[in-house]
N, C-alpha and C. Protein backbone atom coordinates (compact mmCIF):
# COMPACT_ATOMS: atom_id res chain seq x y z
N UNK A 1 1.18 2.78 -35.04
CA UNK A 1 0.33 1.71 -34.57
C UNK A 1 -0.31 1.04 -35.78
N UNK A 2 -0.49 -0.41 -35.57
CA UNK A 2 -0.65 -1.23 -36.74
C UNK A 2 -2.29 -1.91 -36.18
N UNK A 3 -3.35 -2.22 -36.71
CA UNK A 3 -4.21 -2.74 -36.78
C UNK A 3 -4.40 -4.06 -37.02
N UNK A 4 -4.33 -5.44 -36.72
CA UNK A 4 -4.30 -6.72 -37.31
C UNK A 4 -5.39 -7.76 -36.43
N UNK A 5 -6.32 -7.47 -37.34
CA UNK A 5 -7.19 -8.71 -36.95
C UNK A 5 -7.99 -7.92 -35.45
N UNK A 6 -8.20 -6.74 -36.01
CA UNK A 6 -8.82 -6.49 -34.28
C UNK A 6 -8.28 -6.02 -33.53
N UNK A 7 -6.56 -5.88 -33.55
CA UNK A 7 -5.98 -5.65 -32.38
C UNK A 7 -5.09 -4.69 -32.86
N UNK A 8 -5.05 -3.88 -31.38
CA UNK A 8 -3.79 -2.86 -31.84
C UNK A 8 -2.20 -3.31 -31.40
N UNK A 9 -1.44 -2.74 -32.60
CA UNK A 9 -0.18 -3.63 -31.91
C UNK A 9 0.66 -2.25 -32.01
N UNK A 10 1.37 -1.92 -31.49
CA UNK A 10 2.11 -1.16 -30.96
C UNK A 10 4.16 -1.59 -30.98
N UNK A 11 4.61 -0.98 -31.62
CA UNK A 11 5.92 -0.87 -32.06
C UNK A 11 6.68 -0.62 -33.27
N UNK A 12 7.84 -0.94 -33.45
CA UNK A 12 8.70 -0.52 -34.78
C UNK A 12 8.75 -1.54 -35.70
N UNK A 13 8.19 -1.59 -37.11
CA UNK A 13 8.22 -2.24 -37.90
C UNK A 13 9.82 -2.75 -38.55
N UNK A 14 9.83 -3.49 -38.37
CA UNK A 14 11.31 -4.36 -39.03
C UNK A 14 10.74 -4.76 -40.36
N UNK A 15 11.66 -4.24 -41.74
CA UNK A 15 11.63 -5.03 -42.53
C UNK A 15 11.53 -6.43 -43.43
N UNK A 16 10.92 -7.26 -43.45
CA UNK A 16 10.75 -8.54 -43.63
C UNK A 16 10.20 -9.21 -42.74
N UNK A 17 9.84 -8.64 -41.37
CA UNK A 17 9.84 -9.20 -40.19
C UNK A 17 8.14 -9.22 -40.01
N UNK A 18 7.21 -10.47 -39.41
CA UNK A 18 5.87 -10.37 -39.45
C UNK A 18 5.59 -8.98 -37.91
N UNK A 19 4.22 -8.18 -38.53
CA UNK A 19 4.77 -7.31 -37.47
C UNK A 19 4.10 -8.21 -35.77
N UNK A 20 3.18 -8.80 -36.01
CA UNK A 20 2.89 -9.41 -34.72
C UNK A 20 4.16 -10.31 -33.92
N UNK A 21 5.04 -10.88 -34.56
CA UNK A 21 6.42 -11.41 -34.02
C UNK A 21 7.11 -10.34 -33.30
N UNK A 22 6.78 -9.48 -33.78
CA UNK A 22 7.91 -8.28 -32.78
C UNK A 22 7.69 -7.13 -32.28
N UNK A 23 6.28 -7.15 -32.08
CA UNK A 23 5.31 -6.37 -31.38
C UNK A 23 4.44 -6.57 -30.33
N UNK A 24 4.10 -5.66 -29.39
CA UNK A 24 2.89 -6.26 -28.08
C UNK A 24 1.78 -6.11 -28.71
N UNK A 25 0.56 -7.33 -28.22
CA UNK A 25 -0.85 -7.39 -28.46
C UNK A 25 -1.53 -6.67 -28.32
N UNK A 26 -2.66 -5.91 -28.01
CA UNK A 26 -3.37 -5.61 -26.79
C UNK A 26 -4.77 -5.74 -27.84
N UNK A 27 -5.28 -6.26 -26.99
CA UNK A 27 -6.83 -6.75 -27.49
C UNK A 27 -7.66 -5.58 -27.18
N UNK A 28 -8.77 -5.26 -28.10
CA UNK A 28 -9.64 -4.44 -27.78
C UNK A 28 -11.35 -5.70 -27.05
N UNK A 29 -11.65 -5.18 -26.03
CA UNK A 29 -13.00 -5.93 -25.99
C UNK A 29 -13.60 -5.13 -25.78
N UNK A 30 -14.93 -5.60 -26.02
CA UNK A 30 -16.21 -5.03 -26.21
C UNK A 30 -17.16 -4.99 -24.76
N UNK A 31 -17.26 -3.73 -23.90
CA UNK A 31 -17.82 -3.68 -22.88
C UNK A 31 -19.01 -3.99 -23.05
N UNK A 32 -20.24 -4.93 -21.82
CA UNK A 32 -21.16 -4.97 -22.00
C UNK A 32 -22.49 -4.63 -21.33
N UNK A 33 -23.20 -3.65 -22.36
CA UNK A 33 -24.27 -2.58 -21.90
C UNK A 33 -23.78 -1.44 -21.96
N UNK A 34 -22.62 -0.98 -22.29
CA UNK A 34 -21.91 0.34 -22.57
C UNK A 34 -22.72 0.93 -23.56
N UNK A 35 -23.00 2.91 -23.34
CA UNK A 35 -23.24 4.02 -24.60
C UNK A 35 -22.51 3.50 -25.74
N UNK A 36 -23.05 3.83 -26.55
CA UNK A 36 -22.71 4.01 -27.81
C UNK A 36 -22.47 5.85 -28.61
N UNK A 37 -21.96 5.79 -28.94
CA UNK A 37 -22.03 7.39 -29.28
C UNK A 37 -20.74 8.15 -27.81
N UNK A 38 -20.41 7.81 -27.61
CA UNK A 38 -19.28 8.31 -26.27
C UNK A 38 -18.17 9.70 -27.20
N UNK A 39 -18.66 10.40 -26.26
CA UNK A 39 -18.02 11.55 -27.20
C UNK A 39 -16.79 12.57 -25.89
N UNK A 40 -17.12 11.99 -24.73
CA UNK A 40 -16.33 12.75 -23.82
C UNK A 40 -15.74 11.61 -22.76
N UNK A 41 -14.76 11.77 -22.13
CA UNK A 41 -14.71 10.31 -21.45
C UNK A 41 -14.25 11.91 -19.74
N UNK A 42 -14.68 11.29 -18.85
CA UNK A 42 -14.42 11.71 -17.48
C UNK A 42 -13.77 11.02 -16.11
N UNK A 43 -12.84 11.01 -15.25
CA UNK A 43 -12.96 9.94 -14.07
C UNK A 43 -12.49 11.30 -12.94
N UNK A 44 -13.54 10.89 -12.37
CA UNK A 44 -13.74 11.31 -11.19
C UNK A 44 -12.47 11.01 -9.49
N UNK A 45 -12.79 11.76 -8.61
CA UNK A 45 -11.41 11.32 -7.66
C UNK A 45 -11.96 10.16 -7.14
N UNK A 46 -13.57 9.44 -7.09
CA UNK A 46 -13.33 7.99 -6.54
C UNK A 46 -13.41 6.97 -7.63
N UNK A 47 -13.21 7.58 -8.92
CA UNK A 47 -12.47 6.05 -9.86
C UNK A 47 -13.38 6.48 -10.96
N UNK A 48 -14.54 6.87 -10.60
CA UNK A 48 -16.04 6.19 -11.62
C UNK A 48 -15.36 7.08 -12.70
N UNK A 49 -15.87 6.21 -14.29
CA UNK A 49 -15.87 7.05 -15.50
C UNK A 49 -17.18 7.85 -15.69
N UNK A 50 -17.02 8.88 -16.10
CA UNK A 50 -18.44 9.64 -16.64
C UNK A 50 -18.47 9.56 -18.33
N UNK A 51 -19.27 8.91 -18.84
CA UNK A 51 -19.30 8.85 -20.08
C UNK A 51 -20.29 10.08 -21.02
N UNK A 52 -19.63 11.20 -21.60
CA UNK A 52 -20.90 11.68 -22.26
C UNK A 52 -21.36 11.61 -23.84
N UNK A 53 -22.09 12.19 -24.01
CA UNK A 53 -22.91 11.97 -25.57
C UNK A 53 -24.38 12.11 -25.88
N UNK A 54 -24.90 11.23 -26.52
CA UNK A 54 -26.47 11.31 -26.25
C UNK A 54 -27.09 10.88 -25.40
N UNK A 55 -26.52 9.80 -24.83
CA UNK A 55 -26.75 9.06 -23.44
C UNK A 55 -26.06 8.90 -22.70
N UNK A 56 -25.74 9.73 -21.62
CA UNK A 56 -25.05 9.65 -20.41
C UNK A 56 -25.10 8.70 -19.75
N UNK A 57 -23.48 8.50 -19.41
CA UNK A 57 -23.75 7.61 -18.70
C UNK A 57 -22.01 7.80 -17.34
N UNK A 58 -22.52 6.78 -15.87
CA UNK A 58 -21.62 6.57 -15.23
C UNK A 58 -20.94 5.05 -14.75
N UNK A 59 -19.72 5.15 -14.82
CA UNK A 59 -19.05 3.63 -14.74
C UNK A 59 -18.27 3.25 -13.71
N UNK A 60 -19.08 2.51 -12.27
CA UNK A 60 -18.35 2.58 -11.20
C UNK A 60 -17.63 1.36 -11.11
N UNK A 61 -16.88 0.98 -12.21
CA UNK A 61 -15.88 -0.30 -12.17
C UNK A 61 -16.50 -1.88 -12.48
N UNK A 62 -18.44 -1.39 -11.75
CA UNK A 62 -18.95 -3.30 -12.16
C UNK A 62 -19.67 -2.84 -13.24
N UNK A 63 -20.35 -1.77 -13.33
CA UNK A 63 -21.57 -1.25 -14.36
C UNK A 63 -22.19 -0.08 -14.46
N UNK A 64 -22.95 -0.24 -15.68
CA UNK A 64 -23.13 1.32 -16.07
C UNK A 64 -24.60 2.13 -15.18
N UNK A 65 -24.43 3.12 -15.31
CA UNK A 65 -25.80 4.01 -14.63
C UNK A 65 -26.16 4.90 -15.79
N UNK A 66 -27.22 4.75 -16.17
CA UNK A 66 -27.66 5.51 -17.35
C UNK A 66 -28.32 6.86 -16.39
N UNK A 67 -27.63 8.09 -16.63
CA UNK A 67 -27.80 9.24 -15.88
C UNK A 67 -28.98 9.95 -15.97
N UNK A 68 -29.76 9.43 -17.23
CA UNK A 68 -31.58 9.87 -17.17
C UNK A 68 -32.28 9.27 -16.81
N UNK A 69 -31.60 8.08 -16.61
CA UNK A 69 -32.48 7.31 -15.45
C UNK A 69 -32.62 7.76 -13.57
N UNK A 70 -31.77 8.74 -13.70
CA UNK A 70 -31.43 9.60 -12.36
C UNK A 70 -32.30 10.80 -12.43
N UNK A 71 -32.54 11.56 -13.42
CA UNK A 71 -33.13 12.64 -13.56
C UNK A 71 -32.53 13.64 -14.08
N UNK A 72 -31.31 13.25 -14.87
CA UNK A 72 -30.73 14.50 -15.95
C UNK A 72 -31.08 14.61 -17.52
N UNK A 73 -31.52 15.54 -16.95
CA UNK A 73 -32.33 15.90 -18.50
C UNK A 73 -31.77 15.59 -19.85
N UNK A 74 -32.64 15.18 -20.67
CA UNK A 74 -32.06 14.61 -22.08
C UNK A 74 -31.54 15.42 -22.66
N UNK A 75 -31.03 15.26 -23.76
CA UNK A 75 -30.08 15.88 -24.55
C UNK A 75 -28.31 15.36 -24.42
N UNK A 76 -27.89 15.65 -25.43
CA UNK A 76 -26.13 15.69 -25.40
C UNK A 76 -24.98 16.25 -24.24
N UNK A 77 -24.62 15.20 -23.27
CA UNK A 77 -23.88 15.81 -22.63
C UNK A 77 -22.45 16.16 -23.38
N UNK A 78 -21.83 17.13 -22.98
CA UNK A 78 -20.46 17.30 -23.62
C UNK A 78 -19.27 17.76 -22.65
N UNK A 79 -19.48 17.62 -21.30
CA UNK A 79 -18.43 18.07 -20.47
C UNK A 79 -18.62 17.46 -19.32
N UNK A 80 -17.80 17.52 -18.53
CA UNK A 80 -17.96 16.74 -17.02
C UNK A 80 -16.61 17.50 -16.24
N UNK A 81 -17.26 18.47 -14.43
CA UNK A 81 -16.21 18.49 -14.20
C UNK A 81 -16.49 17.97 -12.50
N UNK A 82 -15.55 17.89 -11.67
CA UNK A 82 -15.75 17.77 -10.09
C UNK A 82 -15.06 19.07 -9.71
N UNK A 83 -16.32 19.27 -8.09
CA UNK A 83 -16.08 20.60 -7.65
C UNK A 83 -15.59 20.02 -6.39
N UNK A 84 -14.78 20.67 -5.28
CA UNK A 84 -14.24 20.07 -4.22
C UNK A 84 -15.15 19.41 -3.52
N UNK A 85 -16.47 19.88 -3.22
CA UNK A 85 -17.55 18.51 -2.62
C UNK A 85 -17.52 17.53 -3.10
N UNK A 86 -16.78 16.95 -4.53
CA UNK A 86 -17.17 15.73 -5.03
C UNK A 86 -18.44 15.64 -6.00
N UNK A 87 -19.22 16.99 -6.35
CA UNK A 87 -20.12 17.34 -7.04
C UNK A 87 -19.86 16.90 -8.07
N UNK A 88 -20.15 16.53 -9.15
CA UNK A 88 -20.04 16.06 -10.91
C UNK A 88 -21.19 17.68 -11.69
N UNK A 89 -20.01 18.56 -11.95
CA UNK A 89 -20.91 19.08 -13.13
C UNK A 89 -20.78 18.87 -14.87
N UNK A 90 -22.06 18.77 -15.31
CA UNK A 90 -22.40 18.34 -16.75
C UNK A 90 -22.52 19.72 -17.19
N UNK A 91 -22.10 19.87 -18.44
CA UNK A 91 -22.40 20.77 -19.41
C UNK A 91 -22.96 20.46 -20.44
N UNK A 92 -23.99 20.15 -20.78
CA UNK A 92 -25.23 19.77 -21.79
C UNK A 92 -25.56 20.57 -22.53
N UNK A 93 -26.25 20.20 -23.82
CA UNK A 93 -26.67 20.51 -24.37
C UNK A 93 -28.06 21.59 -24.05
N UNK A 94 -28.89 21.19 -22.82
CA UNK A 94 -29.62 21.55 -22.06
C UNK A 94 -29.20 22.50 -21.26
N UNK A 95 -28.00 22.87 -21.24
CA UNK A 95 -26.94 23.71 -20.15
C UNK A 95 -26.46 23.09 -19.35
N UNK A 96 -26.48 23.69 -17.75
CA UNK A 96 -25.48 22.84 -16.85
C UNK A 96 -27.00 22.27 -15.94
N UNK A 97 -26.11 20.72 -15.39
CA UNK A 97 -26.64 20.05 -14.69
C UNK A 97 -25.21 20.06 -13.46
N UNK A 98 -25.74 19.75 -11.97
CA UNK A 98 -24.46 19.82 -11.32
C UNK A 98 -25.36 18.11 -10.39
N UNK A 99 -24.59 17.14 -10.05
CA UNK A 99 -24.76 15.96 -9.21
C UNK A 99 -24.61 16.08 -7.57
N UNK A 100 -24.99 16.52 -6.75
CA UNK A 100 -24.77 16.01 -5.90
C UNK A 100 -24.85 15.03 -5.56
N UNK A 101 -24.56 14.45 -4.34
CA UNK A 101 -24.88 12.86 -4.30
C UNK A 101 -26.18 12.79 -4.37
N UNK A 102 -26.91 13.45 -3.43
CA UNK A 102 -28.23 12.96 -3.31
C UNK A 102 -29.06 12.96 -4.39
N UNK A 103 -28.57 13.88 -4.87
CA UNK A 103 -29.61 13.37 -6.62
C UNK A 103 -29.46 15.09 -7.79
N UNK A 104 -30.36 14.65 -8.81
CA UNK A 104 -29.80 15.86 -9.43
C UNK A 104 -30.11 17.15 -9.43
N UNK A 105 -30.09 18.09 -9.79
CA UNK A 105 -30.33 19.60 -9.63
C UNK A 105 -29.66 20.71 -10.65
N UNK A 106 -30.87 21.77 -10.71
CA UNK A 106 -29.94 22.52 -11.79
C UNK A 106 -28.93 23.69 -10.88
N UNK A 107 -28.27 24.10 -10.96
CA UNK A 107 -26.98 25.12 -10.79
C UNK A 107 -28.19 25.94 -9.86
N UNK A 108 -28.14 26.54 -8.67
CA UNK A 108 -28.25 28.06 -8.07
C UNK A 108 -28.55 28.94 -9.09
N UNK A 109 -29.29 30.04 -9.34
CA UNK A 109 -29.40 30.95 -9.94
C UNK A 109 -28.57 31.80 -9.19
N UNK A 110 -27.37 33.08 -9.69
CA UNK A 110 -26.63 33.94 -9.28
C UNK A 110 -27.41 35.13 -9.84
N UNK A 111 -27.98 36.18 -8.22
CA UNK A 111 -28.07 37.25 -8.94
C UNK A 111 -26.82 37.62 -8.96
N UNK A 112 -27.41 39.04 -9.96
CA UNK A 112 -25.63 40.05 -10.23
C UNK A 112 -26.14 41.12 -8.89
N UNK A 113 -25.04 41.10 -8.62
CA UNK A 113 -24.77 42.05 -7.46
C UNK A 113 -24.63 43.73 -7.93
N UNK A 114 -25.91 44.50 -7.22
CA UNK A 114 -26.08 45.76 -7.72
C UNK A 114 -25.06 47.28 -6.84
């Protein structure tokens, strides 16, 4: 992959040949209001991206949801998984956070079974 002017171009370099003449474009753009710092990328089974890092965030196709603005505790997210309810669990820096829809919550405490 070749870099030119911004864009990634993608194919086999021919000798003498300019490589944008004989290669596909693809433009990078710049989302707007997107994290910065994106260190995990997630999509969920109804589409949304889960973005993690220092600022979490979720992307349901029009825009972003900054996830401490929901009530998940600050710090570095670094994982994202779905449980068959459709639950979103985070693995943070803070430990685990799990989503239900209705809003957020930390994990059940498990006793150990004596």
């Amino acid at each position: 992959m070749l870099t030119i002017s911004g864009r990634a171009v993608f194919g086999v370099p021919v000798a003498g040949a300019a490589p944008a003449a004989l290669c596909q474009q693809y433009p990078f753009l710049a989302v707007p209001r997107s994290p910065k710092s994106v260190t995990t990328l997630f999509q969920d089974s109804r589409g949304r991206l889960w973005l993690g890092g220092p600022r979490s965030a979720c992307f349901d196709g029009t825009r972003f949801f900054f996830l401490g603005d929901y009530g998940l505790p600050s710090g570095e997210s670094y994982d994202f998984s779905e449980d068959p309810s459709g639950a979103i669990w985070i693995g943070a820096e803070t430990g685990f956070s799990v989503s239900p829809m209705a809003g957020w919550s930390r994990p059940p405490r498990v006793s150990p079974s004596a």
